[in-house]
PDB file of N, CA and C in Angstrom:
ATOM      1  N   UNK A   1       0.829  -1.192   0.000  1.00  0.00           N
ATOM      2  CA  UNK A   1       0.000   0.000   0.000  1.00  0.00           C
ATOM      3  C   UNK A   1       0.874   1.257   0.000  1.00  0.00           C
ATOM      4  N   UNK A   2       1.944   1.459   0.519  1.00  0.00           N
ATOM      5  CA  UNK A   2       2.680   2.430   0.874  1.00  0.00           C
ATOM      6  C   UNK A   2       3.271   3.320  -0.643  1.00  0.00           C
ATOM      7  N   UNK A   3       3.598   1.512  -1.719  1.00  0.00           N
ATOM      8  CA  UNK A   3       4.276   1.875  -3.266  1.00  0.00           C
ATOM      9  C   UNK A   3       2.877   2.431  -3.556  1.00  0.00           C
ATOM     10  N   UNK A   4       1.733   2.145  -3.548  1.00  0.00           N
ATOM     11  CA  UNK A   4       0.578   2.667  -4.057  1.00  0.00           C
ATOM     12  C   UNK A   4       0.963   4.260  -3.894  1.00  0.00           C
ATOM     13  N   UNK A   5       0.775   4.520  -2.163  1.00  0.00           N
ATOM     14  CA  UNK A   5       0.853   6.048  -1.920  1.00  0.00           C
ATOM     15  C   UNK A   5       1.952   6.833  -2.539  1.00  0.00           C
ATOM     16  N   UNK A   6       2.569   6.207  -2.431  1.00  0.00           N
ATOM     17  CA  UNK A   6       4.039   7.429  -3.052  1.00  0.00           C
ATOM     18  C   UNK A   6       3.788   7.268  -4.550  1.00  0.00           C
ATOM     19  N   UNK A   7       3.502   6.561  -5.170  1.00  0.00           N
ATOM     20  CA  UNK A   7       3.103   6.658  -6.433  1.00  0.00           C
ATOM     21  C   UNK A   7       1.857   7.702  -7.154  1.00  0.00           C
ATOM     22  N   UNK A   8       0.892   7.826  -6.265  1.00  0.00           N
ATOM     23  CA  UNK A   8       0.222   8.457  -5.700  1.00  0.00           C
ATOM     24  C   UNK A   8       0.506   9.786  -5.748  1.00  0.00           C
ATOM     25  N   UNK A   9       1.852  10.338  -5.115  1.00  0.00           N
ATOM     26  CA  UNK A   9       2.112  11.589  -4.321  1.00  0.00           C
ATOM     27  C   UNK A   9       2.621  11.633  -5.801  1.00  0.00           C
ATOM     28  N   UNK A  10       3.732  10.982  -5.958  1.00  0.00           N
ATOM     29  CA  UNK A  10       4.418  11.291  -7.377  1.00  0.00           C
ATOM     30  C   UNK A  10       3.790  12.160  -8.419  1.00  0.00           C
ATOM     31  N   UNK A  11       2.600  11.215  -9.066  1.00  0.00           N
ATOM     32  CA  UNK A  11       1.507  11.719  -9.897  1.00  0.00           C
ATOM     33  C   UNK A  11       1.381  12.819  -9.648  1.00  0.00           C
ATOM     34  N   UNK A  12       0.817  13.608  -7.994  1.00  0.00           N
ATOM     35  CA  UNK A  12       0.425  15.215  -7.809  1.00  0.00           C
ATOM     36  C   UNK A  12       1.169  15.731  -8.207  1.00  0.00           C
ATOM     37  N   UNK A  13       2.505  15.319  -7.764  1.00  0.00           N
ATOM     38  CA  UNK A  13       3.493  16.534  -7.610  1.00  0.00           C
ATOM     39  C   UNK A  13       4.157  16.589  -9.112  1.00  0.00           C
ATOM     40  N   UNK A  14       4.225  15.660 -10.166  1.00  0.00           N
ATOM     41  CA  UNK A  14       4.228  15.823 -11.122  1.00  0.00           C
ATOM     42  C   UNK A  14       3.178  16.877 -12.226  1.00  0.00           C
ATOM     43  N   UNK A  15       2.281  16.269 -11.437  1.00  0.00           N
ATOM     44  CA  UNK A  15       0.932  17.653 -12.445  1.00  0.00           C
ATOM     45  C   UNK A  15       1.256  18.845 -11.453  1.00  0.00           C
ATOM     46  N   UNK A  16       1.697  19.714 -10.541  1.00  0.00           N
ATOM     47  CA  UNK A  16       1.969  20.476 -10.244  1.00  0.00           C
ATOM     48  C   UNK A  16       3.288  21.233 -11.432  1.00  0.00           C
ATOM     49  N   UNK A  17       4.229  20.375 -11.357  1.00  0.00           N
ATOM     50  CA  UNK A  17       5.629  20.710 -11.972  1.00  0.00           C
ATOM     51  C   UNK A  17       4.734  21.116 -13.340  1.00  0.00           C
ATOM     52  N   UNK A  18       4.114  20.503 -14.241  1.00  0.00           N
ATOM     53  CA  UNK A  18       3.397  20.469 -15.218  1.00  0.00           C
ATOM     54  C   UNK A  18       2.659  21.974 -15.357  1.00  0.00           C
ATOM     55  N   UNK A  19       1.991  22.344 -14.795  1.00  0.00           N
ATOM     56  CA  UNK A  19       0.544  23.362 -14.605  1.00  0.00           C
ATOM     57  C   UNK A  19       1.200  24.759 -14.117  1.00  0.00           C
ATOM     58  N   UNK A  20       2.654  24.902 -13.667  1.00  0.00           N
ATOM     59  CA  UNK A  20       3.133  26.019 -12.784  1.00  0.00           C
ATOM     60  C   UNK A  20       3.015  27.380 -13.826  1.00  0.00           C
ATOM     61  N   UNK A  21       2.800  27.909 -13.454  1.00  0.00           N
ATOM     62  CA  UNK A  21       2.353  29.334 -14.406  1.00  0.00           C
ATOM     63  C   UNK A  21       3.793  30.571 -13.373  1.00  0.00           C
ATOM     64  N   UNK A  22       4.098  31.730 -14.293  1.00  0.00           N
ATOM     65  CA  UNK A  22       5.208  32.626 -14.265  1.00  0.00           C
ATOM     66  C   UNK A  22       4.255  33.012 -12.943  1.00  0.00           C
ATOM     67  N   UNK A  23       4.995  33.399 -11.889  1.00  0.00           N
ATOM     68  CA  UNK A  23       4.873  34.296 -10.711  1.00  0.00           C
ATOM     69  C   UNK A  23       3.358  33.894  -9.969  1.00  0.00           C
ATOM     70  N   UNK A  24       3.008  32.279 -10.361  1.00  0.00           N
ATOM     71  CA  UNK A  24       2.326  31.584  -9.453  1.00  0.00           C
ATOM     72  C   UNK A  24       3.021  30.988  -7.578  1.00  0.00           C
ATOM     73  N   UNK A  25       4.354  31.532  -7.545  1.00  0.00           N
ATOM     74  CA  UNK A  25       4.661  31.337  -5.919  1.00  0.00           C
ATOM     75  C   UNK A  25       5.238  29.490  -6.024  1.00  0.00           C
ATOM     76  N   UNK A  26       5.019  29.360  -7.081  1.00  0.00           N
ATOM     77  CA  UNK A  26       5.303  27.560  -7.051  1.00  0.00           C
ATOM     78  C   UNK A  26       7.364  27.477  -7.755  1.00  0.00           C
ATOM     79  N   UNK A  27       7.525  26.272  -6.815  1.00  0.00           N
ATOM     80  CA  UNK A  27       9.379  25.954  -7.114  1.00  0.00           C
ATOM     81  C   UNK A  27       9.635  26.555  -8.089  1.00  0.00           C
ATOM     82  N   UNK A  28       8.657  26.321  -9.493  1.00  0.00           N
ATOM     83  CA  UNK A  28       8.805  26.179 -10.560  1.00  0.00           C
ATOM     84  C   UNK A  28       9.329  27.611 -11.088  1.00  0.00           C
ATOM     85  N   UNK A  29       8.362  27.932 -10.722  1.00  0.00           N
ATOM     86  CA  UNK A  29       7.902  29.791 -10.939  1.00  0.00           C
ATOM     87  C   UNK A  29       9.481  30.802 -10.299  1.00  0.00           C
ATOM     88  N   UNK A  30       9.464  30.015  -9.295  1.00  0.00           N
ATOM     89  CA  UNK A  30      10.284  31.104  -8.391  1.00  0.00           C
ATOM     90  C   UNK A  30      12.198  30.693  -9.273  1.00  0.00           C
ATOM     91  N   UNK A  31      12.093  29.783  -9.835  1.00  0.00           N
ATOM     92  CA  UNK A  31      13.312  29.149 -10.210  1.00  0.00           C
ATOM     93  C   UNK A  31      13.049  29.806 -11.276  1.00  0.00           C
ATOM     94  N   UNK A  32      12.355  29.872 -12.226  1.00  0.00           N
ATOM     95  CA  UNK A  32      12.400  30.436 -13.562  1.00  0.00           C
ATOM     96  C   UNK A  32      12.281  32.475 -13.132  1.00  0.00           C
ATOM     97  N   UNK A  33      12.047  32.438 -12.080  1.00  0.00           N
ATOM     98  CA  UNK A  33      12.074  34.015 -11.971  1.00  0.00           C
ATOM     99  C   UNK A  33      13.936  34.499 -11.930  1.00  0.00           C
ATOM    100  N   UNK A  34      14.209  33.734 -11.075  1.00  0.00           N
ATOM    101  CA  UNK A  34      15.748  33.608 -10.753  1.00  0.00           C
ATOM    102  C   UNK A  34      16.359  33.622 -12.399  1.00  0.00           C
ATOM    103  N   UNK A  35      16.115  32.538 -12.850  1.00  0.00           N
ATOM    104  CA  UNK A  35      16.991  32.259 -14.466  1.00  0.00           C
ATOM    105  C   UNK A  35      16.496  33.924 -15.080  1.00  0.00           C
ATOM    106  N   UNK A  36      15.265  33.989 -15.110  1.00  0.00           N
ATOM    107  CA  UNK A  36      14.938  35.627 -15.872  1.00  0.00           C
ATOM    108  C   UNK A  36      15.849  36.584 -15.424  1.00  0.00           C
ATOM    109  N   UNK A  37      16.192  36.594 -14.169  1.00  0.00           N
ATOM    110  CA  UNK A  37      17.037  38.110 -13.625  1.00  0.00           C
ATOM    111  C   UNK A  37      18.132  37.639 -14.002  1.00  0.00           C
ATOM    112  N   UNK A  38      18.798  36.908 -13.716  1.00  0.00           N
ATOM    113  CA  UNK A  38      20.142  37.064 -14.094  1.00  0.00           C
ATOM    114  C   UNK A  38      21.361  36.563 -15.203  1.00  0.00           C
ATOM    115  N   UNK A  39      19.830  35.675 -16.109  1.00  0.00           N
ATOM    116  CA  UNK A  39      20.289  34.912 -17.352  1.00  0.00           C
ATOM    117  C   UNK A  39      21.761  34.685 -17.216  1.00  0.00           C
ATOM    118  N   UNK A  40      22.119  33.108 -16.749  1.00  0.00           N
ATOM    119  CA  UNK A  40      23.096  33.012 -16.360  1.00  0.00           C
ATOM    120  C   UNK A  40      23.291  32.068 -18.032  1.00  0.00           C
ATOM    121  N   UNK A  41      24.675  31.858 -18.124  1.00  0.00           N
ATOM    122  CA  UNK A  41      25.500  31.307 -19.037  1.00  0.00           C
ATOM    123  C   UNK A  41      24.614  29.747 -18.896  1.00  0.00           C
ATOM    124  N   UNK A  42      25.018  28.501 -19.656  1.00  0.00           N
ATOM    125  CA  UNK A  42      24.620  27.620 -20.197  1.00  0.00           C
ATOM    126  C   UNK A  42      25.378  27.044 -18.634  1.00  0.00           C
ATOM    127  N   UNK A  43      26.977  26.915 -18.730  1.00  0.00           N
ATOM    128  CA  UNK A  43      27.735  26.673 -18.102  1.00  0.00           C
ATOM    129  C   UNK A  43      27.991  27.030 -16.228  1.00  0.00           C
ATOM    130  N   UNK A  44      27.504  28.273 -16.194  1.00  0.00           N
ATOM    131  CA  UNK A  44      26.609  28.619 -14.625  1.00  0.00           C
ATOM    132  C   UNK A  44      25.764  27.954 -14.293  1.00  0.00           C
ATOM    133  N   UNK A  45      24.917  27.583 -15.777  1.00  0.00           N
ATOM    134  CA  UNK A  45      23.705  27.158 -14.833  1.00  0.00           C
ATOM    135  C   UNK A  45      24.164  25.622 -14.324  1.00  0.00           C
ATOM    136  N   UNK A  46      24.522  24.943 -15.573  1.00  0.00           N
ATOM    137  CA  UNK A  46      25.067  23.905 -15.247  1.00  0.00           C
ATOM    138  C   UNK A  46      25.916  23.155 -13.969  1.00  0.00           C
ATOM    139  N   UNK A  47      27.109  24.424 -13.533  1.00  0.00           N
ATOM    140  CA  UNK A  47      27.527  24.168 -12.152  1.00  0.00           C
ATOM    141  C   UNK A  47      26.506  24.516 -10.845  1.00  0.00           C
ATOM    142  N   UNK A  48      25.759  25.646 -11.420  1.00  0.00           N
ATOM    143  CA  UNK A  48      24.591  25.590 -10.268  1.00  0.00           C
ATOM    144  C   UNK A  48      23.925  24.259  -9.758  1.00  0.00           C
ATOM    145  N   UNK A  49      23.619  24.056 -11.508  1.00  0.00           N
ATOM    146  CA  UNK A  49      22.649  22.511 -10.363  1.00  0.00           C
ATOM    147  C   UNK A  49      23.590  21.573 -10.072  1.00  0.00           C
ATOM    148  N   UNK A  50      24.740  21.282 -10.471  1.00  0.00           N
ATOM    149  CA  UNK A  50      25.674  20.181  -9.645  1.00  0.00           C
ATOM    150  C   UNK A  50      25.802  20.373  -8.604  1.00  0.00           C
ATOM    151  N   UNK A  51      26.338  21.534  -8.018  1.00  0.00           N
ATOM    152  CA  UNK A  51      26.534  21.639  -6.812  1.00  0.00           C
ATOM    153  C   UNK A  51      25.215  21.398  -5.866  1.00  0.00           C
ATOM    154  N   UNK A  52      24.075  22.060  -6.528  1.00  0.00           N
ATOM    155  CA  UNK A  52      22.879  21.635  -5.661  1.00  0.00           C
ATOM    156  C   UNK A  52      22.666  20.311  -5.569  1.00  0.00           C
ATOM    157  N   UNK A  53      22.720  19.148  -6.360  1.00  0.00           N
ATOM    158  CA  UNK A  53      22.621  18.304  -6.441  1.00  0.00           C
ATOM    159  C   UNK A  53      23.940  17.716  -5.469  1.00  0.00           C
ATOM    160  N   UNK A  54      24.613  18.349  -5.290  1.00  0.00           N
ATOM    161  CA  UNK A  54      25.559  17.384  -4.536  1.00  0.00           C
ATOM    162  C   UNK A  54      25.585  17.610  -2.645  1.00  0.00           C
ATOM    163  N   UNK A  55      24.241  19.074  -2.612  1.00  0.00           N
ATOM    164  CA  UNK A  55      23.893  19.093  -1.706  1.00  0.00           C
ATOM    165  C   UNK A  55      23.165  18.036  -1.215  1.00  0.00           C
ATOM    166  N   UNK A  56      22.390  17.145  -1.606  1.00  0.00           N
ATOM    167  CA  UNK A  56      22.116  15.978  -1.491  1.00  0.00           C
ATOM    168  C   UNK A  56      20.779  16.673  -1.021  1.00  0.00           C
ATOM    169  N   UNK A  57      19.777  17.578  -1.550  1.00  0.00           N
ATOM    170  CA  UNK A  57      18.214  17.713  -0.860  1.00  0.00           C
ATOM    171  C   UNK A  57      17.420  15.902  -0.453  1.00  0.00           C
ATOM    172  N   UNK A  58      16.959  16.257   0.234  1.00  0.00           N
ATOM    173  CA  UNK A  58      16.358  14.691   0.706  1.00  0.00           C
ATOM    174  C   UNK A  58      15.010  14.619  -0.865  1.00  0.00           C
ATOM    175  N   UNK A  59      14.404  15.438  -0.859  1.00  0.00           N
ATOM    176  CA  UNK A  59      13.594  15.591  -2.491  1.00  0.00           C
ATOM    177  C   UNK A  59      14.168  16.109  -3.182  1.00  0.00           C
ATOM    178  N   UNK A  60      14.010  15.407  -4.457  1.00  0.00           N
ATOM    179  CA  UNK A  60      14.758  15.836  -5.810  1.00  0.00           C
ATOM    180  C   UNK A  60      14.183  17.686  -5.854  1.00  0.00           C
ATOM    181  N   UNK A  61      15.215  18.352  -6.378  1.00  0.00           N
ATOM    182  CA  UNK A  61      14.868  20.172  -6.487  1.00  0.00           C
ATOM    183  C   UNK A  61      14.024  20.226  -4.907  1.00  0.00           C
ATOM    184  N   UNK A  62      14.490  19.212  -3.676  1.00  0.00           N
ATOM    185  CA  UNK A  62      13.344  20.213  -2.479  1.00  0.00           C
ATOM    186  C   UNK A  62      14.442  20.793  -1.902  1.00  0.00           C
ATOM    187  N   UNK A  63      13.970  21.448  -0.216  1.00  0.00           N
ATOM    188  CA  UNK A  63      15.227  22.845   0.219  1.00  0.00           C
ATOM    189  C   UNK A  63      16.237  22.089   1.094  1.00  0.00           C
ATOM    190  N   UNK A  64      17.352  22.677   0.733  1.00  0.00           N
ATOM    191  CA  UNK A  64      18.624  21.950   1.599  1.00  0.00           C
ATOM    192  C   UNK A  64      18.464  22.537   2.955  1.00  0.00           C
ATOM    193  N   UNK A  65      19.135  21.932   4.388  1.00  0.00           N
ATOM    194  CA  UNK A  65      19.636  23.309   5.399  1.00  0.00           C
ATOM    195  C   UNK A  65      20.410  23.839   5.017  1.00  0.00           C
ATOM    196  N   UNK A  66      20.310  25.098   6.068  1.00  0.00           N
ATOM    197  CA  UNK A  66      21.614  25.949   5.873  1.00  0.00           C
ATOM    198  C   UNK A  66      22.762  25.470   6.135  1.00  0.00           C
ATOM    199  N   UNK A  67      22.722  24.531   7.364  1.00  0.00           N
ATOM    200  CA  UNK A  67      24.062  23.662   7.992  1.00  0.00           C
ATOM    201  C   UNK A  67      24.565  23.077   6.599  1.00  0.00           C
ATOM    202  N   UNK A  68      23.967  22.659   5.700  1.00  0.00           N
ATOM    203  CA  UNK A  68      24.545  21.390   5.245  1.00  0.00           C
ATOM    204  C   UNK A  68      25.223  22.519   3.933  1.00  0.00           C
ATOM    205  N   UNK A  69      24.337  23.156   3.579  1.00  0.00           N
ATOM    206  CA  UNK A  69      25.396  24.281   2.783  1.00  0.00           C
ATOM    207  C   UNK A  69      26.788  24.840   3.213  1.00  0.00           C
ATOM    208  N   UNK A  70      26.508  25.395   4.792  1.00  0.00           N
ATOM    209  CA  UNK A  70      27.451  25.893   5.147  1.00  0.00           C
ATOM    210  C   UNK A  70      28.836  24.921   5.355  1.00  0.00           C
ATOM    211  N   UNK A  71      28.794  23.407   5.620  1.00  0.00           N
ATOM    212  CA  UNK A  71      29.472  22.431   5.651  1.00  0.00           C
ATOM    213  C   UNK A  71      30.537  22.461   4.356  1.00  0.00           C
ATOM    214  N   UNK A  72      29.412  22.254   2.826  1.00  0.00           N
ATOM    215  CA  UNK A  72      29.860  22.095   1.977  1.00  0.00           C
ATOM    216  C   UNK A  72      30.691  23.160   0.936  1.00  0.00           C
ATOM    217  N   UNK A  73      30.543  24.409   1.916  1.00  0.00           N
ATOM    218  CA  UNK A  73      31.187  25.615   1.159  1.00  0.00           C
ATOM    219  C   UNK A  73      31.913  25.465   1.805  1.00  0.00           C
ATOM    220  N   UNK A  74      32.281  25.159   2.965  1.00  0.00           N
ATOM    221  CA  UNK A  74      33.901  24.957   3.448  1.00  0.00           C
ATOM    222  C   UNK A  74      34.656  24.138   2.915  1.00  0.00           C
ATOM    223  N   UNK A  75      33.943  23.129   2.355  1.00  0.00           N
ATOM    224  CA  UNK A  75      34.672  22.521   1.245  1.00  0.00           C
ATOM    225  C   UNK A  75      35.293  22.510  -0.172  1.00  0.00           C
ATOM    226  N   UNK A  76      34.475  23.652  -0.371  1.00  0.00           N
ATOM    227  CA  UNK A  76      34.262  23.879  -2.061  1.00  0.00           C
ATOM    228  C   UNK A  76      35.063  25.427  -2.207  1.00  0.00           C
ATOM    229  N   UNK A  77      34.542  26.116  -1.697  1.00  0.00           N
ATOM    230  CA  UNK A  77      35.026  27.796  -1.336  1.00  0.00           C
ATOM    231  C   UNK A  77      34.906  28.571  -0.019  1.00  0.00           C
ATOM    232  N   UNK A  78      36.031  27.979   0.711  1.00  0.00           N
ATOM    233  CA  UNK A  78      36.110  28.501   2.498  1.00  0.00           C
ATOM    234  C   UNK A  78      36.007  30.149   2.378  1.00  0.00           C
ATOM    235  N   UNK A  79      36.291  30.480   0.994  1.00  0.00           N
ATOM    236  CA  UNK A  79      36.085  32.004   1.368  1.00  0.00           C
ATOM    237  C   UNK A  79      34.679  32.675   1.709  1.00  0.00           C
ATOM    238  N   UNK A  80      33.888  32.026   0.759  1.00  0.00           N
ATOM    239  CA  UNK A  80      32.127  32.622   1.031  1.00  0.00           C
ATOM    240  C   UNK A  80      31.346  31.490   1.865  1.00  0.00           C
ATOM    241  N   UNK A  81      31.253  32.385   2.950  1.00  0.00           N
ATOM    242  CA  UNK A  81      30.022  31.874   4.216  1.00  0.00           C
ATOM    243  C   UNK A  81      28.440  32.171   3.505  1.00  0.00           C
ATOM    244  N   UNK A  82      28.332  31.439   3.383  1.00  0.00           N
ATOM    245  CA  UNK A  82      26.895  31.153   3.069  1.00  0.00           C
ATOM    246  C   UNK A  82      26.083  32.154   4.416  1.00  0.00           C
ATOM    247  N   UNK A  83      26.372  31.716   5.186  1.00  0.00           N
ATOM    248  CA  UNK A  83      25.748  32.580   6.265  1.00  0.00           C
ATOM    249  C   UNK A  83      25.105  34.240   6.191  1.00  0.00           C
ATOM    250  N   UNK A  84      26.177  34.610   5.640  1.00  0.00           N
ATOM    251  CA  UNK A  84      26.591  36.566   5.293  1.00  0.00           C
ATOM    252  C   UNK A  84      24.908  36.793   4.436  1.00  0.00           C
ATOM    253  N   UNK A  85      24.655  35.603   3.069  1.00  0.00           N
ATOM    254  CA  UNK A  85      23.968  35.566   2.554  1.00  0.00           C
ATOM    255  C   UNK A  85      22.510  35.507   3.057  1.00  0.00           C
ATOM    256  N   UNK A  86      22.211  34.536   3.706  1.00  0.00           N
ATOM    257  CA  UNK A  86      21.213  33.722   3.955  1.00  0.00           C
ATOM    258  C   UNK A  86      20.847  34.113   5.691  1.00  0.00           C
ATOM    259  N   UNK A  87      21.468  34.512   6.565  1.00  0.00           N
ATOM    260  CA  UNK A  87      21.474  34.629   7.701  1.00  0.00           C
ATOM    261  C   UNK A  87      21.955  33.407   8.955  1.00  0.00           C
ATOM    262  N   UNK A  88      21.613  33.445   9.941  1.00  0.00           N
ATOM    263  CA  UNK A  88      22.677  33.087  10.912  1.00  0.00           C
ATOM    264  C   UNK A  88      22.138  31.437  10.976  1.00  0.00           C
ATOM    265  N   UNK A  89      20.889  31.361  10.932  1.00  0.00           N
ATOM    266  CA  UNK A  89      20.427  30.313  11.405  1.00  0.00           C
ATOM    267  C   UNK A  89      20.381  29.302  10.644  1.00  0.00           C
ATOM    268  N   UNK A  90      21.477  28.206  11.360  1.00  0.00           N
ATOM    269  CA  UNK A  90      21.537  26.949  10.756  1.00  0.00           C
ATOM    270  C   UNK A  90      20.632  25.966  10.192  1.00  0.00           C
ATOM    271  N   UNK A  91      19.674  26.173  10.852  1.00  0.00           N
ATOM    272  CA  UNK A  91      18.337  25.727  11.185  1.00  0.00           C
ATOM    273  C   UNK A  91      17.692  25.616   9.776  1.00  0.00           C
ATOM    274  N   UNK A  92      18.093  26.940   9.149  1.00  0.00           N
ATOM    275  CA  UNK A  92      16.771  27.316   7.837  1.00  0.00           C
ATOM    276  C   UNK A  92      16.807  26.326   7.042  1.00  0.00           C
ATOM    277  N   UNK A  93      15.809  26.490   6.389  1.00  0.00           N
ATOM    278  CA  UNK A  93      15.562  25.944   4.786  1.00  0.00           C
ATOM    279  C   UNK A  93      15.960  26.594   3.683  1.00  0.00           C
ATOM    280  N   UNK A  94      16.823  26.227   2.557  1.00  0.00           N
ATOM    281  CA  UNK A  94      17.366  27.029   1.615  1.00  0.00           C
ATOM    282  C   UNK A  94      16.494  26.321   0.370  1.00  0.00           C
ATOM    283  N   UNK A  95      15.568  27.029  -0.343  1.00  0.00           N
ATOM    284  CA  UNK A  95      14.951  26.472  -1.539  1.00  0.00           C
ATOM    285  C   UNK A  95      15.676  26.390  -3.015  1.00  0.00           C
ATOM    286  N   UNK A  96      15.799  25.720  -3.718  1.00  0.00           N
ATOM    287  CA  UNK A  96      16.477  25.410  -4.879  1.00  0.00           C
ATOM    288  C   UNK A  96      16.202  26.750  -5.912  1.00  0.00           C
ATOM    289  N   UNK A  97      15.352  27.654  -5.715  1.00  0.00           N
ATOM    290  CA  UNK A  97      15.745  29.418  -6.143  1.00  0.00           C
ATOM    291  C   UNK A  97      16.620  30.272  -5.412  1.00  0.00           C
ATOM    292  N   UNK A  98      16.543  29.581  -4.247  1.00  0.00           N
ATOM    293  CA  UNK A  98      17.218  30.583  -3.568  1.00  0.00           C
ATOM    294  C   UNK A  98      18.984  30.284  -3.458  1.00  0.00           C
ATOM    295  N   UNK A  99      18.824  29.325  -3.496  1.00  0.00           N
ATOM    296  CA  UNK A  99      20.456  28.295  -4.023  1.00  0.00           C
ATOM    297  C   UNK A  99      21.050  28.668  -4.929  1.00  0.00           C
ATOM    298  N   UNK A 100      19.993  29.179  -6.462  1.00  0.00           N
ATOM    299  CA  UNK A 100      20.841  29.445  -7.711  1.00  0.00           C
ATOM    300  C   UNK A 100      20.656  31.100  -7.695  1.00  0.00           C
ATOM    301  N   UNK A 101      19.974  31.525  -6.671  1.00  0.00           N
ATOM    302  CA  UNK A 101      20.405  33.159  -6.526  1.00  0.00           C
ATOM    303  C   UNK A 101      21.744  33.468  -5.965  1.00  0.00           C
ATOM    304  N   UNK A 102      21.824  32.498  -5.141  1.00  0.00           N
ATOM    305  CA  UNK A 102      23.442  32.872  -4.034  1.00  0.00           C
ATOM    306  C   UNK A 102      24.519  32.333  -5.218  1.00  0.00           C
ATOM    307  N   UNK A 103      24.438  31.430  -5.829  1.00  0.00           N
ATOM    308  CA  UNK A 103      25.375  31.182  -6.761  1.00  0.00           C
ATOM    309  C   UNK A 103      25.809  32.017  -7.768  1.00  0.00           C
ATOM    310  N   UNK A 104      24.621  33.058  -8.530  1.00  0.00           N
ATOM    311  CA  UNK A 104      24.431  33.808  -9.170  1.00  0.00           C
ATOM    312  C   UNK A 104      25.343  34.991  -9.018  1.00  0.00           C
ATOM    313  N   UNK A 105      24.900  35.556  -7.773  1.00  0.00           N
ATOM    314  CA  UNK A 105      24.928  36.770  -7.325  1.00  0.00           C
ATOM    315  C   UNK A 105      26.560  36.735  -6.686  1.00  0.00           C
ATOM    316  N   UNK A 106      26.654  36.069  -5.827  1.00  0.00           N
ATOM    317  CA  UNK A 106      27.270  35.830  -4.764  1.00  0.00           C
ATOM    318  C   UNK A 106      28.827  35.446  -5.292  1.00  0.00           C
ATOM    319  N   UNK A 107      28.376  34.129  -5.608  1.00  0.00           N
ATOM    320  CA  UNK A 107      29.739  33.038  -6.249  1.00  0.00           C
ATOM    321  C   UNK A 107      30.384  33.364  -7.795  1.00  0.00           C
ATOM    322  N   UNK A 108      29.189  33.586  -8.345  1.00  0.00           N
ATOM    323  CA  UNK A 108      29.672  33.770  -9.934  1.00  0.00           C
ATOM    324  C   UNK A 108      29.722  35.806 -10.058  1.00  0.00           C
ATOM    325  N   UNK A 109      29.041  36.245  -9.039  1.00  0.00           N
ATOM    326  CA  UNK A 109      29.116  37.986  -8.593  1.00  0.00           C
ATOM    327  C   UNK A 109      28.183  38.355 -10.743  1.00  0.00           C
ATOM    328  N   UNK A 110      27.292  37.641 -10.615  1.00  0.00           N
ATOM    329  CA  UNK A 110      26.719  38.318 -11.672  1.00  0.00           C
ATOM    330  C   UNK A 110      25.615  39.142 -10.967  1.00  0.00           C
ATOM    331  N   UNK A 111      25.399  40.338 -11.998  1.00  0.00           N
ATOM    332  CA  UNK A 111      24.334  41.506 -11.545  1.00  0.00           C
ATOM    333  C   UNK A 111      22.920  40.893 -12.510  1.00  0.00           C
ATOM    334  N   UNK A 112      22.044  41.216 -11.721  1.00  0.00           N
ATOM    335  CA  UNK A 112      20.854  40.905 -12.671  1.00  0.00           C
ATOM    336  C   UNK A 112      20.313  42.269 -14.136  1.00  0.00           C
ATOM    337  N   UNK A 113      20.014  41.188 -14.928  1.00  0.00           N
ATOM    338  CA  UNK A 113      19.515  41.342 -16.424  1.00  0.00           C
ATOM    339  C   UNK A 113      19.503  42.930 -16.295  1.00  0.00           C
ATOM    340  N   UNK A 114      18.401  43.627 -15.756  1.00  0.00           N
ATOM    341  CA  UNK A 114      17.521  44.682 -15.343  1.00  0.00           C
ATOM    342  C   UNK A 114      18.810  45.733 -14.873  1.00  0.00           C
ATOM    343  N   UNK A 115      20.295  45.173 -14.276  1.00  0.00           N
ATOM    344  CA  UNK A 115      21.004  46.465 -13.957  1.00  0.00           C
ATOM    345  C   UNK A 115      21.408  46.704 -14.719  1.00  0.00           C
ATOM    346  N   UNK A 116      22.260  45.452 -15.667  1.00  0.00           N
ATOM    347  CA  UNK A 116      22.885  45.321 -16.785  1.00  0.00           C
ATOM    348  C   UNK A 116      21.836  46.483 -17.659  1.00  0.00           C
ATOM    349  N   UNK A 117      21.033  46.105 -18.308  1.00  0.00           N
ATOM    350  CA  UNK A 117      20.331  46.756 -19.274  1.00  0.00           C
ATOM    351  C   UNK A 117      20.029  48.212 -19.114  1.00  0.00           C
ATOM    352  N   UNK A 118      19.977  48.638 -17.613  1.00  0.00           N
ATOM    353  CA  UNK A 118      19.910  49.956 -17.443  1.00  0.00           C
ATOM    354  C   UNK A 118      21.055  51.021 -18.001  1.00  0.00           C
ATOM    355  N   UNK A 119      22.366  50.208 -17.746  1.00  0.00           N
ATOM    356  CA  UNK A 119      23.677  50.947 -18.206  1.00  0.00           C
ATOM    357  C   UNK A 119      23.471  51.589 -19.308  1.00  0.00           C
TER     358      UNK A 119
END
């Protein structure tokens, strides 16, 4: 019964991923808002999601902690504390938009679309 249920859950959360509309508040939405501001390279984006992915989220694209970020940037780049970014508490939830904003902004120091274009 249990393969039933998760099979089950699968299905929803698949027609969700499916149905997400621009600036509906859904993963989907908020991740594609991120890619709009700061139209990152083919190759950004690409290391973005590895590294997220090697955050190991317990759901595929769900939110890492902050601990486990902050762990793995000591590994990867001891210079940027995730912390400075995101705030103090280990505790939080970091969502897979908010992951490829800090990468964006932060790691790769790109400015979004909108400043660029103002110049």
């Amino acid at each position: 019964k249990s393969n039933i249920d998760a099979a089950i859950m699968k299905e929803e959360l698949q027609r969700k991923i499916d149905t997400w509309q621009p600036g509906d508040g859904s993963p989907q939405a908020n991740l594609q808002d991120v890619l709009d501001r700061y139209k990152p390279s083919h190759s950004i984006l690409e290391c973005a999601e590895g590294y997220y992915n090697d955050l190991e989220p317990e759901q595929e694209d769900g939110p890492v902690y902050l601990r486990d970020i902050a762990v793995k940037m000591q590994e990867w780049a001891p210079e940027y504390d995730p912390r400075a970014h995101f705030g103090e508490d280990e505790g939080a939830l970091v969502t897979k938009d908010q992951w490829f904003e800090y990468v964006f902004s932060v790691l790769n120091q790109l400015e979004e679309a909108a400043v660029i274009e103002a110049r």
